[in-house]
PDB file of N, CA and C in Angstrom:
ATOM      1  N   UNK A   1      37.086 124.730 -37.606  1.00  0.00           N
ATOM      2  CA  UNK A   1      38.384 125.186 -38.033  1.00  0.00           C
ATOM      3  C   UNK A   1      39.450 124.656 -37.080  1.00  0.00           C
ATOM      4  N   UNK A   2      40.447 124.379 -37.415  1.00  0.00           N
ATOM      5  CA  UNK A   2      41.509 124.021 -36.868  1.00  0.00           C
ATOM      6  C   UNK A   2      42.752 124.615 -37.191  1.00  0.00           C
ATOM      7  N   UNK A   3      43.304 124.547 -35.384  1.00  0.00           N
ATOM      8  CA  UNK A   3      44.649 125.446 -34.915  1.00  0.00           C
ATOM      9  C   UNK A   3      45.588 124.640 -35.202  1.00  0.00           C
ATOM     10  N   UNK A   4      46.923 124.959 -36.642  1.00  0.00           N
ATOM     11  CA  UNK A   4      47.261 124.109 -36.978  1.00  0.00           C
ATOM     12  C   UNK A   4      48.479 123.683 -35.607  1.00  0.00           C
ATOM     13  N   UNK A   5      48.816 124.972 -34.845  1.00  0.00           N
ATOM     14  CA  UNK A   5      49.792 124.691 -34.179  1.00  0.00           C
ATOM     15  C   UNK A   5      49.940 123.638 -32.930  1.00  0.00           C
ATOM     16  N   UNK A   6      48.294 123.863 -32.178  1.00  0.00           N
ATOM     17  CA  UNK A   6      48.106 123.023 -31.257  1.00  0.00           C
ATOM     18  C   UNK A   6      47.325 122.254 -31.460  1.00  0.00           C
ATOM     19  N   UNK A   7      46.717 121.705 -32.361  1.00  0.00           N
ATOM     20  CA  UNK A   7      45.747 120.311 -32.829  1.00  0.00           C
ATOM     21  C   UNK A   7      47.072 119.699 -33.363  1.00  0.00           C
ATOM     22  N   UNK A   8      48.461 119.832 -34.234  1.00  0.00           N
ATOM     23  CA  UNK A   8      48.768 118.549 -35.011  1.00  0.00           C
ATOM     24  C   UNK A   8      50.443 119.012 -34.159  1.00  0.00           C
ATOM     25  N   UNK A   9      50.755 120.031 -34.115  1.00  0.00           N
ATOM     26  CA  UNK A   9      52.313 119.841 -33.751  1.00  0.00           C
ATOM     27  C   UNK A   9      52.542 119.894 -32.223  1.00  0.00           C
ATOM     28  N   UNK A  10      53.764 119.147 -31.748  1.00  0.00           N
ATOM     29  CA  UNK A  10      54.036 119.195 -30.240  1.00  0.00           C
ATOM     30  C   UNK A  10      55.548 119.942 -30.400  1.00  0.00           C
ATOM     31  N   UNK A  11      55.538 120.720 -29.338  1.00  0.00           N
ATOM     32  CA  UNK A  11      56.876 121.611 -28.915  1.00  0.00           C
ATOM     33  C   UNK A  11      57.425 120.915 -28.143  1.00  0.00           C
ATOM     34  N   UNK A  12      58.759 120.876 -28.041  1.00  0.00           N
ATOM     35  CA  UNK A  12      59.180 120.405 -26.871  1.00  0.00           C
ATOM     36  C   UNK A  12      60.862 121.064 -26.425  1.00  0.00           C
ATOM     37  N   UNK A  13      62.234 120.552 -26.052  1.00  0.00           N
ATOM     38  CA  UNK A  13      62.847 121.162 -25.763  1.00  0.00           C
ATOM     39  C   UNK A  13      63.960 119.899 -25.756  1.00  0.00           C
ATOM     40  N   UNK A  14      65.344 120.234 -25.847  1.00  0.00           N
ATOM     41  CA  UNK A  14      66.227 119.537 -25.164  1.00  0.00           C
ATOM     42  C   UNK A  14      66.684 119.457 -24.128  1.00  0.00           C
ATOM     43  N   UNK A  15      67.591 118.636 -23.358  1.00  0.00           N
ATOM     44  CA  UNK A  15      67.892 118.605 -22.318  1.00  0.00           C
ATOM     45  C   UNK A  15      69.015 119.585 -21.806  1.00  0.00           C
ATOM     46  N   UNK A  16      68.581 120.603 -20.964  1.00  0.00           N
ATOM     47  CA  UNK A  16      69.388 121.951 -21.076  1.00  0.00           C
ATOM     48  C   UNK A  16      70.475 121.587 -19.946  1.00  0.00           C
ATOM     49  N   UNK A  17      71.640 121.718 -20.074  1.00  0.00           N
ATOM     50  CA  UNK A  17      72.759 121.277 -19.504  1.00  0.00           C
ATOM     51  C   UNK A  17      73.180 122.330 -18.048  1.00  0.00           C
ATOM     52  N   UNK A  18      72.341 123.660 -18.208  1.00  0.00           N
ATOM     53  CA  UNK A  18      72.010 124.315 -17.092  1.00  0.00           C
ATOM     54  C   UNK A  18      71.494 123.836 -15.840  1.00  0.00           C
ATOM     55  N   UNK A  19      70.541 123.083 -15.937  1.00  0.00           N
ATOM     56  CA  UNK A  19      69.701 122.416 -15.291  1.00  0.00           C
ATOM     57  C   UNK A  19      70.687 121.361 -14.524  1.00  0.00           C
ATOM     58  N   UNK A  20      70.785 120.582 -13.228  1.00  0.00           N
ATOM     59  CA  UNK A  20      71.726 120.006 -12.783  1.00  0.00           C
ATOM     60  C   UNK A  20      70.887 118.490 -12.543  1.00  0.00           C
ATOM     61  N   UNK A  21      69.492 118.380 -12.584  1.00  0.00           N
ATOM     62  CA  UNK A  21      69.009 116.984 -12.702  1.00  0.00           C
ATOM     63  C   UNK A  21      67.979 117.075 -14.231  1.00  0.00           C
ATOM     64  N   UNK A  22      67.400 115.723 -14.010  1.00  0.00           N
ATOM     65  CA  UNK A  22      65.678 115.915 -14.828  1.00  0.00           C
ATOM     66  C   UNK A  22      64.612 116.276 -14.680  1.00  0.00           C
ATOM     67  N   UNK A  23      64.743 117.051 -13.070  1.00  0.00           N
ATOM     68  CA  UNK A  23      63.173 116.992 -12.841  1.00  0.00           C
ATOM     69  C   UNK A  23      63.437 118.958 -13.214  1.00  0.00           C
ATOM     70  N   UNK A  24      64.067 119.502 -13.039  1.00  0.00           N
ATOM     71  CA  UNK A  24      64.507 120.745 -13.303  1.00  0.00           C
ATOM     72  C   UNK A  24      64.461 120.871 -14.800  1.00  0.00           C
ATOM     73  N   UNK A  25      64.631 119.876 -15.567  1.00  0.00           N
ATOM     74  CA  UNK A  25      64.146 120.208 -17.038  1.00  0.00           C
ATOM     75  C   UNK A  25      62.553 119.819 -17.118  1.00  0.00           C
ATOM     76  N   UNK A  26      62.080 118.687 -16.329  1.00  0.00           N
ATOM     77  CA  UNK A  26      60.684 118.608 -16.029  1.00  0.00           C
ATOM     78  C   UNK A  26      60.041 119.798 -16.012  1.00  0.00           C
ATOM     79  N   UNK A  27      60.319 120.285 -14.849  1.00  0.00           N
ATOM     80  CA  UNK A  27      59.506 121.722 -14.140  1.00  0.00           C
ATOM     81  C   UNK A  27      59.931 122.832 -15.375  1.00  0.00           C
ATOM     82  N   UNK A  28      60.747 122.895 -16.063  1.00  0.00           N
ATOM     83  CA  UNK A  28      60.947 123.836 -16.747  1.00  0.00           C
ATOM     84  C   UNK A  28      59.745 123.451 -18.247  1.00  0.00           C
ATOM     85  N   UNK A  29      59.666 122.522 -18.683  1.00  0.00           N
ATOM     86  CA  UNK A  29      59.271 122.616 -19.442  1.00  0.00           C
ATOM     87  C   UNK A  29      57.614 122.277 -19.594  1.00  0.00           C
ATOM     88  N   UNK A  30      57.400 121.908 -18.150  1.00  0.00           N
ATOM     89  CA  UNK A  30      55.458 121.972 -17.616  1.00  0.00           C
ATOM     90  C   UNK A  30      55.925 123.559 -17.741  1.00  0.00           C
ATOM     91  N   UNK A  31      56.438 124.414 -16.944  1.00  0.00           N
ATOM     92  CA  UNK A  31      55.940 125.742 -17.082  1.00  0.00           C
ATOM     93  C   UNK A  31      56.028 126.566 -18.083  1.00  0.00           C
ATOM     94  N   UNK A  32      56.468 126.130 -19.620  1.00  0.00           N
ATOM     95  CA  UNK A  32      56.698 126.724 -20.397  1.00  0.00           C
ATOM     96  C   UNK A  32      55.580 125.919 -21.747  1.00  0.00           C
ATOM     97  N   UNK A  33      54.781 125.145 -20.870  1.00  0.00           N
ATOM     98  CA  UNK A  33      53.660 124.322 -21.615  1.00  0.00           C
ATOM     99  C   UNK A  33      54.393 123.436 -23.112  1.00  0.00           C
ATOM    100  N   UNK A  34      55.792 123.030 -22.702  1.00  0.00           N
ATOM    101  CA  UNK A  34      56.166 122.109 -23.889  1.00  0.00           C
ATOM    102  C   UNK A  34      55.925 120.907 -23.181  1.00  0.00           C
ATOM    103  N   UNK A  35      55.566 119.941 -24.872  1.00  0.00           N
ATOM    104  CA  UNK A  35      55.220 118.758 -24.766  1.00  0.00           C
ATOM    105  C   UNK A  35      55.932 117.541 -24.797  1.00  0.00           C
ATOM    106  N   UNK A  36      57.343 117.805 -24.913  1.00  0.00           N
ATOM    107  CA  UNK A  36      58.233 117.020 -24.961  1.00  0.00           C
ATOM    108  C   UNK A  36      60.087 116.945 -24.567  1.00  0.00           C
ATOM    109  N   UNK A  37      60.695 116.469 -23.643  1.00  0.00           N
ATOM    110  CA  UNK A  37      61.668 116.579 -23.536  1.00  0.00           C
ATOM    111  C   UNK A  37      63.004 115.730 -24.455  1.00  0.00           C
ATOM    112  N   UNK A  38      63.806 115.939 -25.260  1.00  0.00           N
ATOM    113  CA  UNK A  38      64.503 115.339 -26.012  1.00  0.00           C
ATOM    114  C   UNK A  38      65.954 114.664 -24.511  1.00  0.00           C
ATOM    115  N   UNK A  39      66.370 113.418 -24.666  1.00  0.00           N
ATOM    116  CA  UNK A  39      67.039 112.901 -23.177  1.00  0.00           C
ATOM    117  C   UNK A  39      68.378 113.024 -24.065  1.00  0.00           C
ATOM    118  N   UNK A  40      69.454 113.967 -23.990  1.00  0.00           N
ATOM    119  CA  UNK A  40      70.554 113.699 -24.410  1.00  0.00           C
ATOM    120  C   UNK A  40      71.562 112.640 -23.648  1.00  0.00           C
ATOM    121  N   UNK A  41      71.737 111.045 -24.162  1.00  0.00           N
ATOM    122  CA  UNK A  41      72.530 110.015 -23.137  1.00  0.00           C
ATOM    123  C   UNK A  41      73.846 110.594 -23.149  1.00  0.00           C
ATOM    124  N   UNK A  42      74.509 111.640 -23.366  1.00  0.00           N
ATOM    125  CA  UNK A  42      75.857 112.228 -23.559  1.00  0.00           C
ATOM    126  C   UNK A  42      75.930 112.831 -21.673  1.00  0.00           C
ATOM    127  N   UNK A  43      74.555 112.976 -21.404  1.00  0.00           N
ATOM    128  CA  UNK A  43      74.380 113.577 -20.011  1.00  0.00           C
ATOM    129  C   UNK A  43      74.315 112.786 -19.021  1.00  0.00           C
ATOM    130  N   UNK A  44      75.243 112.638 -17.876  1.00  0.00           N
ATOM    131  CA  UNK A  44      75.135 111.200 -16.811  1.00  0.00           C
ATOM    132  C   UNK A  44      73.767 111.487 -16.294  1.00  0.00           C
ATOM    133  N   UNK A  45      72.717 112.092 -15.950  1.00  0.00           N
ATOM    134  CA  UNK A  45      71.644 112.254 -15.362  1.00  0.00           C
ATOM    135  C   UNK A  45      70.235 111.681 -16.411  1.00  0.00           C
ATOM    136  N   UNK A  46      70.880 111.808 -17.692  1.00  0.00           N
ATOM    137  CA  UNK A  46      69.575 110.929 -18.483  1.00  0.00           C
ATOM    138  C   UNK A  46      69.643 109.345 -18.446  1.00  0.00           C
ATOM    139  N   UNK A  47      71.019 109.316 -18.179  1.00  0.00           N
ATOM    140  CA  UNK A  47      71.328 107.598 -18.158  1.00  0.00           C
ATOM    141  C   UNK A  47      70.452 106.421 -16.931  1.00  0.00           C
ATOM    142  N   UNK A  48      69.838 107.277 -16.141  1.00  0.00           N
ATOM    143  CA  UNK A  48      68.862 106.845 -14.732  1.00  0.00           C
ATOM    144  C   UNK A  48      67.735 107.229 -15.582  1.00  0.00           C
ATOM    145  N   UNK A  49      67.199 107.417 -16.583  1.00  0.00           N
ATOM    146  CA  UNK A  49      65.746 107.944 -16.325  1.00  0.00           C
ATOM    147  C   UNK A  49      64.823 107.006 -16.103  1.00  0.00           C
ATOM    148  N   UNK A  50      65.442 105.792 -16.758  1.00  0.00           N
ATOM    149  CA  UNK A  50      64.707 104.453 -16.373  1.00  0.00           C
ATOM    150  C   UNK A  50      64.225 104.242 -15.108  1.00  0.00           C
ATOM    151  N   UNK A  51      64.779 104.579 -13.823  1.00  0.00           N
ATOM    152  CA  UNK A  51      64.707 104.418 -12.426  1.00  0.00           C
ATOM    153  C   UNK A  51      63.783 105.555 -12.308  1.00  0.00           C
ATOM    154  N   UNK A  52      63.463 105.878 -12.779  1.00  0.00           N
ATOM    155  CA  UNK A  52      62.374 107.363 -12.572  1.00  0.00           C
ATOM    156  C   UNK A  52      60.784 107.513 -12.311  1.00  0.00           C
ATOM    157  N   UNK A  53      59.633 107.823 -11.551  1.00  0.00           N
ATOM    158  CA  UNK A  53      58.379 107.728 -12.078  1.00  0.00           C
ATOM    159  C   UNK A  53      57.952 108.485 -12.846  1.00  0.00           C
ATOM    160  N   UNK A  54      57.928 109.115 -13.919  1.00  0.00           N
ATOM    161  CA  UNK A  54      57.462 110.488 -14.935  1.00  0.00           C
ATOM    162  C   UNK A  54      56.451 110.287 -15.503  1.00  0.00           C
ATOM    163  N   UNK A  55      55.877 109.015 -14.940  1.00  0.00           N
ATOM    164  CA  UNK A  55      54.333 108.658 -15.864  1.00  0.00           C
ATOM    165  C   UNK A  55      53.182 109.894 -15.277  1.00  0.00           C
ATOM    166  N   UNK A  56      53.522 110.498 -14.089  1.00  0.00           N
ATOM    167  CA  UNK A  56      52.895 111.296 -13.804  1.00  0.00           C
ATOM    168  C   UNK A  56      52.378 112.690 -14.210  1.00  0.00           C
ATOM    169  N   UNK A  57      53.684 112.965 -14.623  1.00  0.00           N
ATOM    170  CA  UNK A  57      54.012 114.164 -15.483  1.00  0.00           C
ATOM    171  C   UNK A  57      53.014 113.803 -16.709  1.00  0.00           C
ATOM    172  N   UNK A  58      52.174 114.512 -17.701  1.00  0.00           N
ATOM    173  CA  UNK A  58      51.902 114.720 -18.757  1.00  0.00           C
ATOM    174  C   UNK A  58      53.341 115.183 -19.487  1.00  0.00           C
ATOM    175  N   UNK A  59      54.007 114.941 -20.000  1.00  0.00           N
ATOM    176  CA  UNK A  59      55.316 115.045 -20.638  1.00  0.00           C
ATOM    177  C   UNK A  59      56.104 113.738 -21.176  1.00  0.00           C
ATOM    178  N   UNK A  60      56.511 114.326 -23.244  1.00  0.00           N
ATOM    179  CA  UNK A  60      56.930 113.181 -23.378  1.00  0.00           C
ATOM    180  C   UNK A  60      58.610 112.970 -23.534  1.00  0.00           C
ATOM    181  N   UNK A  61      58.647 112.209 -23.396  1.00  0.00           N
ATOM    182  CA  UNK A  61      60.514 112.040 -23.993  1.00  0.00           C
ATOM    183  C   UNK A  61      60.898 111.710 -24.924  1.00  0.00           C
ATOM    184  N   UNK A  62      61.757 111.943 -25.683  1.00  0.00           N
ATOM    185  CA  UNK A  62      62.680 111.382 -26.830  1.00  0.00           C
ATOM    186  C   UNK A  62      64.149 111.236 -26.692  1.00  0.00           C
ATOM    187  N   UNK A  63      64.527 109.936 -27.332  1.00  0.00           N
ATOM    188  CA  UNK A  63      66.658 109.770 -26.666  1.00  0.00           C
ATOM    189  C   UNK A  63      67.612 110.560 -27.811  1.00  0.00           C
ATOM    190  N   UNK A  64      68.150 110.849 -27.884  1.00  0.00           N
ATOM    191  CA  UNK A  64      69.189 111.167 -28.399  1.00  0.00           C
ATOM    192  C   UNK A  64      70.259 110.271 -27.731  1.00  0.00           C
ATOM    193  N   UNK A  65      70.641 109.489 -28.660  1.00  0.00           N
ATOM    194  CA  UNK A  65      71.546 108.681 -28.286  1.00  0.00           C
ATOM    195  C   UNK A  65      73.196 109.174 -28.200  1.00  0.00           C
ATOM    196  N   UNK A  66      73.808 108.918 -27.842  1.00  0.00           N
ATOM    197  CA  UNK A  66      75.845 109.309 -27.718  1.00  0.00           C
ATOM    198  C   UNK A  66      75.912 109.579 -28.688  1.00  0.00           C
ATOM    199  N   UNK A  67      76.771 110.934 -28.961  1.00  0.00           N
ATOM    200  CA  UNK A  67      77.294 111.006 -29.991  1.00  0.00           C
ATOM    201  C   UNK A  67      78.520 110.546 -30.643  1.00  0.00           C
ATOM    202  N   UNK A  68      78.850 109.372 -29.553  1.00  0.00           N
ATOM    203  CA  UNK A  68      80.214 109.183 -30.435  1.00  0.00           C
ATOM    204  C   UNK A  68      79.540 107.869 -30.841  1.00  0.00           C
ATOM    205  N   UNK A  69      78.617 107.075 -30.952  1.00  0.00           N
ATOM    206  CA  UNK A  69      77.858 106.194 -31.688  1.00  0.00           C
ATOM    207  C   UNK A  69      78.447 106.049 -33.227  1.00  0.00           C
ATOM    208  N   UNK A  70      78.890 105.677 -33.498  1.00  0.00           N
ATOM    209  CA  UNK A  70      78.806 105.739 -35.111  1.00  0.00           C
ATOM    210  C   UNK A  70      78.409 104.153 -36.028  1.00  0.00           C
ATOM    211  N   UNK A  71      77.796 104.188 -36.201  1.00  0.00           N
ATOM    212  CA  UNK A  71      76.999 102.839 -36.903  1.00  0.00           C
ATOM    213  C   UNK A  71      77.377 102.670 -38.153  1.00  0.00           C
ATOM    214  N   UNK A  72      78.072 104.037 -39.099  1.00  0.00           N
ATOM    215  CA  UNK A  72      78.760 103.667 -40.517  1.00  0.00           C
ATOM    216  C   UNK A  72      80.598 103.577 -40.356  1.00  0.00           C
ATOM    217  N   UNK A  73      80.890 103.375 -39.059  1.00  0.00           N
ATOM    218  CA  UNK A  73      81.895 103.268 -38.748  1.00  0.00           C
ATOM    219  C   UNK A  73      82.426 101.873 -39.654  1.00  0.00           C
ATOM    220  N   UNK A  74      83.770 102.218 -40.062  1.00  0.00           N
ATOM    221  CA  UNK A  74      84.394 100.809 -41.039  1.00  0.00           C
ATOM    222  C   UNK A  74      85.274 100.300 -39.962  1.00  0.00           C
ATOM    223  N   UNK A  75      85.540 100.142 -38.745  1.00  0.00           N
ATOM    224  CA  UNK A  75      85.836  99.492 -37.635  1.00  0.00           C
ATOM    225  C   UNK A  75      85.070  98.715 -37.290  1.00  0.00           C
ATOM    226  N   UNK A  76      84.865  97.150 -37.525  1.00  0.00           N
ATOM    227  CA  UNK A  76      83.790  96.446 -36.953  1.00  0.00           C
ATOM    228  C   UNK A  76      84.139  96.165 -35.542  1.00  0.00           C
ATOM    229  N   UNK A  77      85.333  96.070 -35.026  1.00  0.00           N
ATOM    230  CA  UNK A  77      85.431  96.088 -33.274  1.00  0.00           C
ATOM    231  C   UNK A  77      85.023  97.284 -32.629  1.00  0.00           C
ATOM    232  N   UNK A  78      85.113  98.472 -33.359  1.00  0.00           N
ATOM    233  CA  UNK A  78      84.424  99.892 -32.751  1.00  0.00           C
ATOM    234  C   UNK A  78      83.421  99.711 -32.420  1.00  0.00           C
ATOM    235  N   UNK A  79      82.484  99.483 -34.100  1.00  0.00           N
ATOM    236  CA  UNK A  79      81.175  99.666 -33.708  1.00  0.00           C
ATOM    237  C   UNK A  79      80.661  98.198 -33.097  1.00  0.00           C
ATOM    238  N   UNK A  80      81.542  97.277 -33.008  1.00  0.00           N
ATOM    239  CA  UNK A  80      80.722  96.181 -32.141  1.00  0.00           C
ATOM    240  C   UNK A  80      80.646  96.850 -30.254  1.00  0.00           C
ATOM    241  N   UNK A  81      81.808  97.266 -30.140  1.00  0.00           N
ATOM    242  CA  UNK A  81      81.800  97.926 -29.085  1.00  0.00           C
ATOM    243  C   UNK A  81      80.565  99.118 -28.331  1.00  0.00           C
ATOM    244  N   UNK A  82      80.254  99.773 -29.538  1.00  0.00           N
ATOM    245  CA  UNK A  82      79.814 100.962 -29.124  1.00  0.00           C
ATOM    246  C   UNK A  82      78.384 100.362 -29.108  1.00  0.00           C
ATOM    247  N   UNK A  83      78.204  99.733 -30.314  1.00  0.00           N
ATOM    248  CA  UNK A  83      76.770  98.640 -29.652  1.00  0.00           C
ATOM    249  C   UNK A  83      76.371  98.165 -28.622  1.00  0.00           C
ATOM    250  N   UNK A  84      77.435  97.357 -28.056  1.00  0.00           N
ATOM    251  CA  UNK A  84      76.992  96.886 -26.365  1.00  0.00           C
ATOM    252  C   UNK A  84      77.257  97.674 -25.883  1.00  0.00           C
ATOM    253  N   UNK A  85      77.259  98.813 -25.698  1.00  0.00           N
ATOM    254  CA  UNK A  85      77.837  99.964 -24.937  1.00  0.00           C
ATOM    255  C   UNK A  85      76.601 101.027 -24.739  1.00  0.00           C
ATOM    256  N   UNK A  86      75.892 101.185 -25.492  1.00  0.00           N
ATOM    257  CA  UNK A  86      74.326 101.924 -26.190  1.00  0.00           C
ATOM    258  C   UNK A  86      73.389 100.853 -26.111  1.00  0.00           C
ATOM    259  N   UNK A  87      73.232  99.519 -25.544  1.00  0.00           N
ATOM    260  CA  UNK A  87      72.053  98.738 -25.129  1.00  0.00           C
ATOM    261  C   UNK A  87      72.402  98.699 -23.899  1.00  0.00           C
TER     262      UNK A  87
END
């Protein structure tokens, strides 16, 4: 028999703006046994995570990219902008 909650789905959390780095959403979310941190780039502290070692951590990430992104934008200098701006 199978547990549908912990055999197929992962919990995880966003990046809580309480928290003043990543490793404080790290530690928060090993001790609360979630499996995933969502990286809001709206936050100057997710924008380094690259420089980071977290392979250590069992924990995964997901980006949430800027929200002022807009990709159906009818400004093609906007969104050419906001393109090189988000790579």
């Amino acid at each position: 028999m199978y547990n549908i909650i912990s055999d197929y789905m992962k919990y995880g959390m966003p990046t809580l703006i309480e928290f003043k780095n990543i490793w404080e959403n790290v530690e928060f979310a090993l001790k609360h046994n979630l499996k995933f941190i969502e990286l809001n780039m709206d936050l100057p502290y997710c924008l380094a995570i690259n420089k980071l070692n977290l392979k250590e951590y069992n924990i995964e990430f997901t980006m949430h990219l800027t929200e002022k992104l807009n990709v159906a934008s009818l400004n093609n200098d906007l969104r050419k902008k906001l393109f090189k701006r988000s790579s």
